[in-house]
N, C-alpha and C. Protein backbone atom coordinates (compact mmCIF):
# COMPACT_ATOMS: atom_id res chain seq x y z
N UNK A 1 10.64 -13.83 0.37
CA UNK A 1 9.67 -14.63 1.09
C UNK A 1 8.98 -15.63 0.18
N UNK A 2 8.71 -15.00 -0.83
CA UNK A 2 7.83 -16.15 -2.40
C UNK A 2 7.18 -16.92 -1.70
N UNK A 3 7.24 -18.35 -1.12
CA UNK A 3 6.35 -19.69 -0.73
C UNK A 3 6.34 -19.44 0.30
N UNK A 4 6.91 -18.42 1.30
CA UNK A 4 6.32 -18.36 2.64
C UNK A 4 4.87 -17.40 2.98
N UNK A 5 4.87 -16.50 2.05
CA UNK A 5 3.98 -15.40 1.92
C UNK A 5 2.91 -15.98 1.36
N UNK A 6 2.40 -16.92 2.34
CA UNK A 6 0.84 -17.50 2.06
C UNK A 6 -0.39 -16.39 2.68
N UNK A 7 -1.60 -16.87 2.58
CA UNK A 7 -2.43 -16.18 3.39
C UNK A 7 -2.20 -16.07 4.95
N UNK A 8 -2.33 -17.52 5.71
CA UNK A 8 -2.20 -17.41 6.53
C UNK A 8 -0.80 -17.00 7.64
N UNK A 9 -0.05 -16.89 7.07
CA UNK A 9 0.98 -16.28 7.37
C UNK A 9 1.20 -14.97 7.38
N UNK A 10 0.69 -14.14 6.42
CA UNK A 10 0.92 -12.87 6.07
C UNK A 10 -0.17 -12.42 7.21
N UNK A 11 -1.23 -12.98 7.49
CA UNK A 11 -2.27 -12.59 8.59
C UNK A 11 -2.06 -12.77 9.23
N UNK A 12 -1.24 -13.66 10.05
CA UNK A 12 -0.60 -13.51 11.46
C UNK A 12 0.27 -12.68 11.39
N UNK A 13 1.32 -12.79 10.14
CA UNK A 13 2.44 -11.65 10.21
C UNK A 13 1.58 -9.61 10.69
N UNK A 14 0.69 -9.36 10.20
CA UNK A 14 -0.37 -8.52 10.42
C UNK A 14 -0.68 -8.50 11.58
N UNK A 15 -1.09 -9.20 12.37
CA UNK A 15 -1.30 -9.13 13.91
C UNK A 15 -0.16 -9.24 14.51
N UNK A 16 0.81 -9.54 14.28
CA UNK A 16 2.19 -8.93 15.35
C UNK A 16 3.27 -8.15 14.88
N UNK A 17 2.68 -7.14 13.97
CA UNK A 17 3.70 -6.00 13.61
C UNK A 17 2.28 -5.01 13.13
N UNK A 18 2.88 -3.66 13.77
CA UNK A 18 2.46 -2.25 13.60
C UNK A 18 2.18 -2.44 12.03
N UNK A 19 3.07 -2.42 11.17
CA UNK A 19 3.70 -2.04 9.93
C UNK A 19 3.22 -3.29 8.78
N UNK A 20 2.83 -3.52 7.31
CA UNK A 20 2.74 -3.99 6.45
C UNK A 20 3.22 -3.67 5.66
N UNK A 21 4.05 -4.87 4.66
CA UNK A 21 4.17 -4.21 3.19
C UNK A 21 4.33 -5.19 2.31
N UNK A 22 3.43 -4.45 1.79
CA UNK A 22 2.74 -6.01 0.53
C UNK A 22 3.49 -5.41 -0.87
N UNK A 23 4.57 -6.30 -1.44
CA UNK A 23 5.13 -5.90 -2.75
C UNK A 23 4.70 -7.20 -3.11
N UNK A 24 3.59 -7.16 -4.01
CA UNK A 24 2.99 -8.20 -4.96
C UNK A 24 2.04 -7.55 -6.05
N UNK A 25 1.38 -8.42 -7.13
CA UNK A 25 0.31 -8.11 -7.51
C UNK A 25 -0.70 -8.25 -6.37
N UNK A 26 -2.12 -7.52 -7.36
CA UNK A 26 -3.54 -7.03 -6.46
C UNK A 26 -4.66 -6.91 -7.79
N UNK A 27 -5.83 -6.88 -6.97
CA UNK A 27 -6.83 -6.96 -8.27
C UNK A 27 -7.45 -6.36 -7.22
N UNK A 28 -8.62 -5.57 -7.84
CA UNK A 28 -9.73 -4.47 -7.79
C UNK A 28 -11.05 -5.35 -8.35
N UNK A 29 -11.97 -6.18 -7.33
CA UNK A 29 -13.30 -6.06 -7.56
C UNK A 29 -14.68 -5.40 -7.77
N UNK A 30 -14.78 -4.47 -8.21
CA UNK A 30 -15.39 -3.59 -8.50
C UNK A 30 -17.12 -3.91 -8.41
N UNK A 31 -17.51 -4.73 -8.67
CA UNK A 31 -18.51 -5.14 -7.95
C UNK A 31 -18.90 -5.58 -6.32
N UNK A 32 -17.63 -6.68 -6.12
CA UNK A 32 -17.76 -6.84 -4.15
C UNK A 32 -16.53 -6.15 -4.23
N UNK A 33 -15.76 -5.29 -3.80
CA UNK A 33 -14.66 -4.85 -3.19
C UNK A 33 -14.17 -5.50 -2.31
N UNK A 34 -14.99 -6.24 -1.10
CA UNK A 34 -14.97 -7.46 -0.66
C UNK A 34 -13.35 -8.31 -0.75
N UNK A 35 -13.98 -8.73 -2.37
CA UNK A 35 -13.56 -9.60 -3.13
C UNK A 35 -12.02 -9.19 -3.24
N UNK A 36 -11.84 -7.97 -3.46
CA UNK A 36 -10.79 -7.43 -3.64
C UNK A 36 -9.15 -7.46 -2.93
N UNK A 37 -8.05 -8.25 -3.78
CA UNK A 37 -6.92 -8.73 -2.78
C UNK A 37 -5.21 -8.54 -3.28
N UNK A 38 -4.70 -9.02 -2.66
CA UNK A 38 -3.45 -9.58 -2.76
C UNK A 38 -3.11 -10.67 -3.35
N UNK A 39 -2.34 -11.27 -4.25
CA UNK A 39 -2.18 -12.42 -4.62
C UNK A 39 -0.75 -12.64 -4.31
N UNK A 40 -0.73 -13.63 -3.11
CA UNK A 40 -0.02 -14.11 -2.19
C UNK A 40 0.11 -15.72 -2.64
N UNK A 41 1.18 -16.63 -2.50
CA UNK A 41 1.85 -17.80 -2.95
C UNK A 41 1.02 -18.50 -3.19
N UNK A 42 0.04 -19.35 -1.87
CA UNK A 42 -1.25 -20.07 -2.16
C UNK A 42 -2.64 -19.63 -2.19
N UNK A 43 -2.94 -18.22 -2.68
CA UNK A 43 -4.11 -18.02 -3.16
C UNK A 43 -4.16 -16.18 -2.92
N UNK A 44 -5.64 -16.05 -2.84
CA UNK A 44 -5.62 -14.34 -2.59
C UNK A 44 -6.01 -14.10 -1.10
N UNK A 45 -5.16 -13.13 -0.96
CA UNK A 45 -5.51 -12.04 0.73
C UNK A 45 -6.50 -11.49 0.06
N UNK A 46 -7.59 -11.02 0.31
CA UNK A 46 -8.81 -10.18 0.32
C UNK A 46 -9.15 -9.67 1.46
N UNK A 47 -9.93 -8.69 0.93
CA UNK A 47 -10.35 -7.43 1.99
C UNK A 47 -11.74 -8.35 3.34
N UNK A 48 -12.07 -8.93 2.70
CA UNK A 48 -13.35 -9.43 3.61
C UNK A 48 -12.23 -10.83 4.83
N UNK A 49 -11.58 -11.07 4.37
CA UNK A 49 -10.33 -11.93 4.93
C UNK A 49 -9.42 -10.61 6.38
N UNK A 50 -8.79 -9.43 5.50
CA UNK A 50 -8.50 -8.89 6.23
C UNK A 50 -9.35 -8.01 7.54
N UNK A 51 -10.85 -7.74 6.82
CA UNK A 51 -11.77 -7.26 8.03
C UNK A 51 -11.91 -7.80 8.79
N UNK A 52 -11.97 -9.56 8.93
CA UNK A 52 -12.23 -10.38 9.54
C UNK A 52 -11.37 -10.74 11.36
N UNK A 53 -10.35 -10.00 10.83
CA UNK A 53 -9.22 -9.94 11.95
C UNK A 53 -9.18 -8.48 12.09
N UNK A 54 -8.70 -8.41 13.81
CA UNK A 54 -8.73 -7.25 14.69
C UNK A 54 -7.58 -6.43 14.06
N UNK A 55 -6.98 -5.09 13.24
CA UNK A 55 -5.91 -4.72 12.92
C UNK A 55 -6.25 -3.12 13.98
N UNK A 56 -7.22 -3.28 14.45
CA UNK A 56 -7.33 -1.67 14.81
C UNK A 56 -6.25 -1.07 15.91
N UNK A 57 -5.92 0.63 15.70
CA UNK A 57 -4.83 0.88 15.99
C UNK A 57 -3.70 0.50 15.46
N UNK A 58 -3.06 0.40 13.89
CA UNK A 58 -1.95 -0.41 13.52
C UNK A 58 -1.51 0.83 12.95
N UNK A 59 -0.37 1.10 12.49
CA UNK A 59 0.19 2.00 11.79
C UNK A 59 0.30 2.03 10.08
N UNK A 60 1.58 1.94 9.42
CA UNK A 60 1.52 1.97 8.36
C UNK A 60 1.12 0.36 7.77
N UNK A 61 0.17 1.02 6.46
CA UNK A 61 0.10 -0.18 5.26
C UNK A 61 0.42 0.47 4.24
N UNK A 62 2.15 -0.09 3.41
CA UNK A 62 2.40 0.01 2.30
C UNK A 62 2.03 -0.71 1.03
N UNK A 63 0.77 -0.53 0.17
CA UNK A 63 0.68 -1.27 -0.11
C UNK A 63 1.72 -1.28 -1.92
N UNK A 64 2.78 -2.00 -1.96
CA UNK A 64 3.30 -1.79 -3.63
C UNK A 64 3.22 -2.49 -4.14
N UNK A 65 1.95 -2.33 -5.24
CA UNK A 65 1.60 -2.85 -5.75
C UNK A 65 0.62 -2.13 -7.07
N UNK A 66 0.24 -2.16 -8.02
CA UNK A 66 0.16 -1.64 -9.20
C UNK A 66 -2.02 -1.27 -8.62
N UNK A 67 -2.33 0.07 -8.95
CA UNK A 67 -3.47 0.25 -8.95
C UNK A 67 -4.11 -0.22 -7.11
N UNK A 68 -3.41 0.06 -6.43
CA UNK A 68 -4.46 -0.30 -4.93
C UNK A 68 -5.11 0.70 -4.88
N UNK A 69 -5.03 1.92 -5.23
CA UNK A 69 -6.06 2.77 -4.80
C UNK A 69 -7.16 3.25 -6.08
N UNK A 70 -7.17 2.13 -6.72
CA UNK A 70 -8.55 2.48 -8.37
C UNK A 70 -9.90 1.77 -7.53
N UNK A 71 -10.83 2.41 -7.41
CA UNK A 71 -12.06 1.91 -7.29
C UNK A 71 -12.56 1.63 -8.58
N UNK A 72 -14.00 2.11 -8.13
CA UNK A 72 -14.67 2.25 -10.22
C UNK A 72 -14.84 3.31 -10.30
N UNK A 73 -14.75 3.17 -11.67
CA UNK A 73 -14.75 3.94 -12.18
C UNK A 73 -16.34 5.06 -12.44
N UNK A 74 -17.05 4.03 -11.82
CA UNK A 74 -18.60 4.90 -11.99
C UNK A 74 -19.19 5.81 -10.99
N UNK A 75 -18.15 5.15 -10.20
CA UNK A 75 -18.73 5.93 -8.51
C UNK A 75 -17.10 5.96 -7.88
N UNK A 76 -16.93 7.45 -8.75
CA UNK A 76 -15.16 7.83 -7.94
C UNK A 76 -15.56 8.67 -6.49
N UNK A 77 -16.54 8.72 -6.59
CA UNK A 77 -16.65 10.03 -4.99
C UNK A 77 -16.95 8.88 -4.04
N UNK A 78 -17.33 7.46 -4.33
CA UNK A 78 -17.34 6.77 -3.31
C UNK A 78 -16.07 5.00 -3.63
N UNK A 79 -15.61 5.84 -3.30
CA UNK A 79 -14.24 4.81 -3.66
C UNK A 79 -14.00 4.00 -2.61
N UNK A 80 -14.38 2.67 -3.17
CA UNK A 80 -13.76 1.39 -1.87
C UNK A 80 -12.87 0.82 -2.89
N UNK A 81 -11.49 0.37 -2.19
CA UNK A 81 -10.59 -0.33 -2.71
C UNK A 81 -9.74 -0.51 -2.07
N UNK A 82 -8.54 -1.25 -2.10
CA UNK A 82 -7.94 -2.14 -1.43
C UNK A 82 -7.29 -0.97 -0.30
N UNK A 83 -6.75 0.40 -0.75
CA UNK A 83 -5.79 1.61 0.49
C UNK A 83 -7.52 1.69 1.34
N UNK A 84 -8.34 1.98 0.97
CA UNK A 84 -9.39 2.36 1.86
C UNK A 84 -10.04 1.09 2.63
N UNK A 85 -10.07 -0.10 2.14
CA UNK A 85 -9.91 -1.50 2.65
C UNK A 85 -8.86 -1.43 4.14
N UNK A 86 -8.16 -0.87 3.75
CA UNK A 86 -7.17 -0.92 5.21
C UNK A 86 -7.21 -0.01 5.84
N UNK A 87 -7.54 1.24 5.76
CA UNK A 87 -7.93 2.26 6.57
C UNK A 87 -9.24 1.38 7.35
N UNK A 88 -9.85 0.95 6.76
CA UNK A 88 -11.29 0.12 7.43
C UNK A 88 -10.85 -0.83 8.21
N UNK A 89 -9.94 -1.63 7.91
CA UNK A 89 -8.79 -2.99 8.85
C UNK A 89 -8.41 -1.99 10.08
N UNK A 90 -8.23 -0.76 9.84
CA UNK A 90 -7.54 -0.45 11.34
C UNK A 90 -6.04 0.50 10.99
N UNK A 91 -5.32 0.03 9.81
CA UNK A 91 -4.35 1.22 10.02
C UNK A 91 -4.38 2.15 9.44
N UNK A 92 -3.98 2.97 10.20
CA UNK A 92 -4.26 4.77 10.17
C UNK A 92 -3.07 5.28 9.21
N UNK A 93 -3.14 4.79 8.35
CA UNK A 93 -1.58 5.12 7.23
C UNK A 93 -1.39 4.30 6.20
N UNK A 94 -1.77 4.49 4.89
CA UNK A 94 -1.77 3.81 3.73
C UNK A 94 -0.93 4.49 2.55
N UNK A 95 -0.04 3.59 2.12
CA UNK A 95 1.19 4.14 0.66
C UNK A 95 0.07 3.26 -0.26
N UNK A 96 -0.43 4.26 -1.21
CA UNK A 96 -0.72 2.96 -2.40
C UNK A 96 -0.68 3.37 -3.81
N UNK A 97 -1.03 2.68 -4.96
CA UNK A 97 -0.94 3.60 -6.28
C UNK A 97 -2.33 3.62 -7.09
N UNK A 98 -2.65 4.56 -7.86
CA UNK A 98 -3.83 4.81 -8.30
C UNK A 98 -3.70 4.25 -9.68
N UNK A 99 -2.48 3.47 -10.37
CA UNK A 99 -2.71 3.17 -11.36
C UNK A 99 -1.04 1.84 -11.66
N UNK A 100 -0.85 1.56 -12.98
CA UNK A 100 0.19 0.65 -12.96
C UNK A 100 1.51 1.72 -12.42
N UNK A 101 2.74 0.92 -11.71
CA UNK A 101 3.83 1.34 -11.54
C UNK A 101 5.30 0.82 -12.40
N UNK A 102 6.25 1.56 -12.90
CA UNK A 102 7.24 1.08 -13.24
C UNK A 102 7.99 -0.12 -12.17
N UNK A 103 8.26 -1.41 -12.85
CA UNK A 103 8.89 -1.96 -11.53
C UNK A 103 10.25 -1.44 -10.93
N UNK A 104 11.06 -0.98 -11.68
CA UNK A 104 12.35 -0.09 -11.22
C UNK A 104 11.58 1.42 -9.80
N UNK A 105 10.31 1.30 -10.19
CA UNK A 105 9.96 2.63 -9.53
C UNK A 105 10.14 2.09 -7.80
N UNK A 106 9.30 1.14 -7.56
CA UNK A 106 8.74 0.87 -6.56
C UNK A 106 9.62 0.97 -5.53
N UNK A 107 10.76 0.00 -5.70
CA UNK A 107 11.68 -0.08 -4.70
C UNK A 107 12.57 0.75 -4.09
N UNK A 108 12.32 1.50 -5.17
CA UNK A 108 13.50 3.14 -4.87
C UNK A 108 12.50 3.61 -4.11
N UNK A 109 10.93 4.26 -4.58
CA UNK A 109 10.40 4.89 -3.02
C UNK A 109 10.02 4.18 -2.41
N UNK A 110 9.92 2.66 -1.98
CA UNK A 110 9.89 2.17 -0.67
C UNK A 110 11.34 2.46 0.25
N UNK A 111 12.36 1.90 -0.92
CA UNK A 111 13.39 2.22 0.00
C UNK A 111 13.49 4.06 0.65
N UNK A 112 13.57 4.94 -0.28
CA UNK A 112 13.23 6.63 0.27
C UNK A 112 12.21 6.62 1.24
N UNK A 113 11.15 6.55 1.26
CA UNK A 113 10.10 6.09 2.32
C UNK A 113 10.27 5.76 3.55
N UNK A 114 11.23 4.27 3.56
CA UNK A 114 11.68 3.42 4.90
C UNK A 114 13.03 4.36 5.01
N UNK A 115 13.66 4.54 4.41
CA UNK A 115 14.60 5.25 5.00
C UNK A 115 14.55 6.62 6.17
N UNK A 116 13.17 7.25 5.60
CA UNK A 116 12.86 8.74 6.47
C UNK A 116 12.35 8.23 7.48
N UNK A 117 11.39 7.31 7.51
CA UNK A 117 10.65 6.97 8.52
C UNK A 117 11.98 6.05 9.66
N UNK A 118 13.11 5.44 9.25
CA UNK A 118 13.40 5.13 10.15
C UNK A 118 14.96 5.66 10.71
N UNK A 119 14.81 7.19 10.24
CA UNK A 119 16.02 7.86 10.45
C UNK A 119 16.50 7.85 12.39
N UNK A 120 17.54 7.74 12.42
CA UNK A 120 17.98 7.89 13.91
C UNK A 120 17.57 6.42 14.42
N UNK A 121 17.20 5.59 13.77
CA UNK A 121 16.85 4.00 14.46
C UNK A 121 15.65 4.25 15.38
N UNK A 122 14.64 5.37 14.56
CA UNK A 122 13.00 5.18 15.21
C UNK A 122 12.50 5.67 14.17
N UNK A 123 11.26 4.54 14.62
CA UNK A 123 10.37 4.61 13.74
C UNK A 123 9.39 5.81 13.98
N UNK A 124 9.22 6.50 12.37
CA UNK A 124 8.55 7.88 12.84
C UNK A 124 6.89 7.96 12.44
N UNK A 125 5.91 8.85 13.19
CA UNK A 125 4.89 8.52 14.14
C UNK A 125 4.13 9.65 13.46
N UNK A 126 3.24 9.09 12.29
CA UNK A 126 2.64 10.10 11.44
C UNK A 126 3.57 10.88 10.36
N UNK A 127 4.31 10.37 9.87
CA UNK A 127 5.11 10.72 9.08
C UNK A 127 5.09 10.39 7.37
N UNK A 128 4.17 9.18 7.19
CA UNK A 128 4.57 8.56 6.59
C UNK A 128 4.12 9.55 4.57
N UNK A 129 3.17 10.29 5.08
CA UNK A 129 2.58 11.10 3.92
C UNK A 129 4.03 12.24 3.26
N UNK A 130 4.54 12.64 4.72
CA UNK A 130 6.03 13.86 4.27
C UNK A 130 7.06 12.45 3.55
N UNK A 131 7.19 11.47 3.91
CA UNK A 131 8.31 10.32 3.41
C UNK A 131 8.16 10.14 2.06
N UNK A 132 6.62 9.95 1.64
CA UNK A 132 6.13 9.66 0.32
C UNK A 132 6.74 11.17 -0.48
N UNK A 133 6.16 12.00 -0.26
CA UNK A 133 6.42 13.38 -0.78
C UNK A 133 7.84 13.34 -1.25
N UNK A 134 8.80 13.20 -0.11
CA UNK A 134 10.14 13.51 0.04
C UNK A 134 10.66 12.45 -1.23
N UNK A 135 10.17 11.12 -1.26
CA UNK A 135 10.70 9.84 -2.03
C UNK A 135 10.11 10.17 -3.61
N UNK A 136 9.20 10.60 -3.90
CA UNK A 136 8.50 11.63 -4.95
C UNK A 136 9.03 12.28 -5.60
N UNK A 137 9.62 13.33 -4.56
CA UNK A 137 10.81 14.30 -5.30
C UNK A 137 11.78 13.67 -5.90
N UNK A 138 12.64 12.38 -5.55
CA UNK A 138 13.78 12.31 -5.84
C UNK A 138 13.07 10.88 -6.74
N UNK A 139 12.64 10.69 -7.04
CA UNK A 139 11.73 10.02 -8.15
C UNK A 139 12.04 10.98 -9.39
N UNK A 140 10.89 12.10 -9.04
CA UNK A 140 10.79 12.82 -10.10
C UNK A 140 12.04 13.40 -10.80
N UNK A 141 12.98 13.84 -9.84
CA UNK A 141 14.13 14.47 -10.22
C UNK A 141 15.06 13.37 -10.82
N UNK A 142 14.86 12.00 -10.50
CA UNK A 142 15.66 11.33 -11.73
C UNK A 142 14.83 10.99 -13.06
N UNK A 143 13.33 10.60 -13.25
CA UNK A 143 12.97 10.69 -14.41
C UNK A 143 12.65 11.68 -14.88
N UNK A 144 12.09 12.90 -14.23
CA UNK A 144 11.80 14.28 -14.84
C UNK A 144 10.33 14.69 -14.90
N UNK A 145 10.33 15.57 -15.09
CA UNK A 145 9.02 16.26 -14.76
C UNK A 145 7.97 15.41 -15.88
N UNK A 146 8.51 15.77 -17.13
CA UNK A 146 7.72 15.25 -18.52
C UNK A 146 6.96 14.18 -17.84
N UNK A 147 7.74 12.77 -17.03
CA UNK A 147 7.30 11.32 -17.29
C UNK A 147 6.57 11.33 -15.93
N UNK A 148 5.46 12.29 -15.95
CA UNK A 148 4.88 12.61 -14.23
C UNK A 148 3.93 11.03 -14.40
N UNK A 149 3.74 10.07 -15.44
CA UNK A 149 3.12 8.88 -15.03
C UNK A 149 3.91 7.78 -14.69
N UNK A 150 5.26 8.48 -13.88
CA UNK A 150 5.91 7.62 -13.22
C UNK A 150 5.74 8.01 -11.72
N UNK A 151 5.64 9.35 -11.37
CA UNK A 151 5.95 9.97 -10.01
C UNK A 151 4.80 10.17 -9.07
N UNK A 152 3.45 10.30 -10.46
CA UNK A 152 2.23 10.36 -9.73
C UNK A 152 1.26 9.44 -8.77
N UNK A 153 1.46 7.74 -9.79
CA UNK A 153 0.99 6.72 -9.77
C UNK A 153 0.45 7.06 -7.66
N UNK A 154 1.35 7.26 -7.33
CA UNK A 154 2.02 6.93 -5.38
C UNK A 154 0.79 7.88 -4.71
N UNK A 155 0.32 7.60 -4.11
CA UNK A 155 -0.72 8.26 -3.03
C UNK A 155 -0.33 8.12 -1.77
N UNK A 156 -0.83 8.84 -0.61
CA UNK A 156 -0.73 8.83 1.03
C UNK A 156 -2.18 8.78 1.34
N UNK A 157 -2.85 8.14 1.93
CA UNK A 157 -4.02 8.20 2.75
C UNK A 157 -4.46 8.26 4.61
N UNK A 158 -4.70 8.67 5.05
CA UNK A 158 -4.66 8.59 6.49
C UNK A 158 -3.65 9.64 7.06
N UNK A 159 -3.54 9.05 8.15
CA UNK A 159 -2.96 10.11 8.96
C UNK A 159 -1.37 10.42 9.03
């Protein structure tokens, strides 16, 4: 997508599909969380951008991308950041990572991920936390237990 994956595109793309998946960089504002976005072709998606539009009732947001789920570090029991940013947008299902990811990592559990969820040619309906798990395992089982700051990075949030 590269030059098509502007803001305003990716936000309409958002209002007519259930499903998101943002494979880009992201930054963590830690002061406005707000502030906090996507860096998309001509500028940043941010969270105060995405509240702004109706997403409620949407399903999965994958977000892959390095650290979506780090708040600050001073106030971890109240963590706003970009996976909880979209639970607040409306979808009830967030993939994100709590810290940097290998880039070889990503695509293997998106692809494990999309694959469970769309076994039999449907898309499956609260699933998406067992997909992560399942894509996890076979993560881990090719780099190994030792290099768990490859397998861990991956979180599920929501339902």
């Amino acid at each position: 997508m590269d030059s098509q994956a502007t803001v305003s595109a990716v936000l309409n793309a958002m209002e007519q599909h259930d499903w998101v998946h943002l494979a880009c960089h992201a930054h963590q504002n830690v002061s406005d969380p707000t502030k906090s976005g996507f860096f998309l072709h001509d500028g940043v998606l941010d969270l105060a951008e995405i509240n702004r539009r109706s997403f409620k009732g949407k399903g999965l947001a994958f977000l892959s991308a390095c650290q979506t789920a780090t708040g600050d570090d001073r106030l971890a029991d109240e963590a706003v950041h970009l996976a909880s940013g979209m639970l607040m947008a409306g979808y009830s299902s967030v993939i994100a990572t709590m810290w940097s990811v290998h880039d070889e990592d990503a695509p293997l559990v998106a692809d494990k991920v999309y694959a469970q969820l769309m076994k039999d040619g449907r898309v499956g309906n609260g699933e998406a936390g067992m997909a992560l798990h399942n894509a996890l395992a076979v993560l881990r089982k090719q780099v190994g237990e030792q290099k768990f700051e490859r397998w861990v990075p991956f979180i599920h949030i929501g339902s």
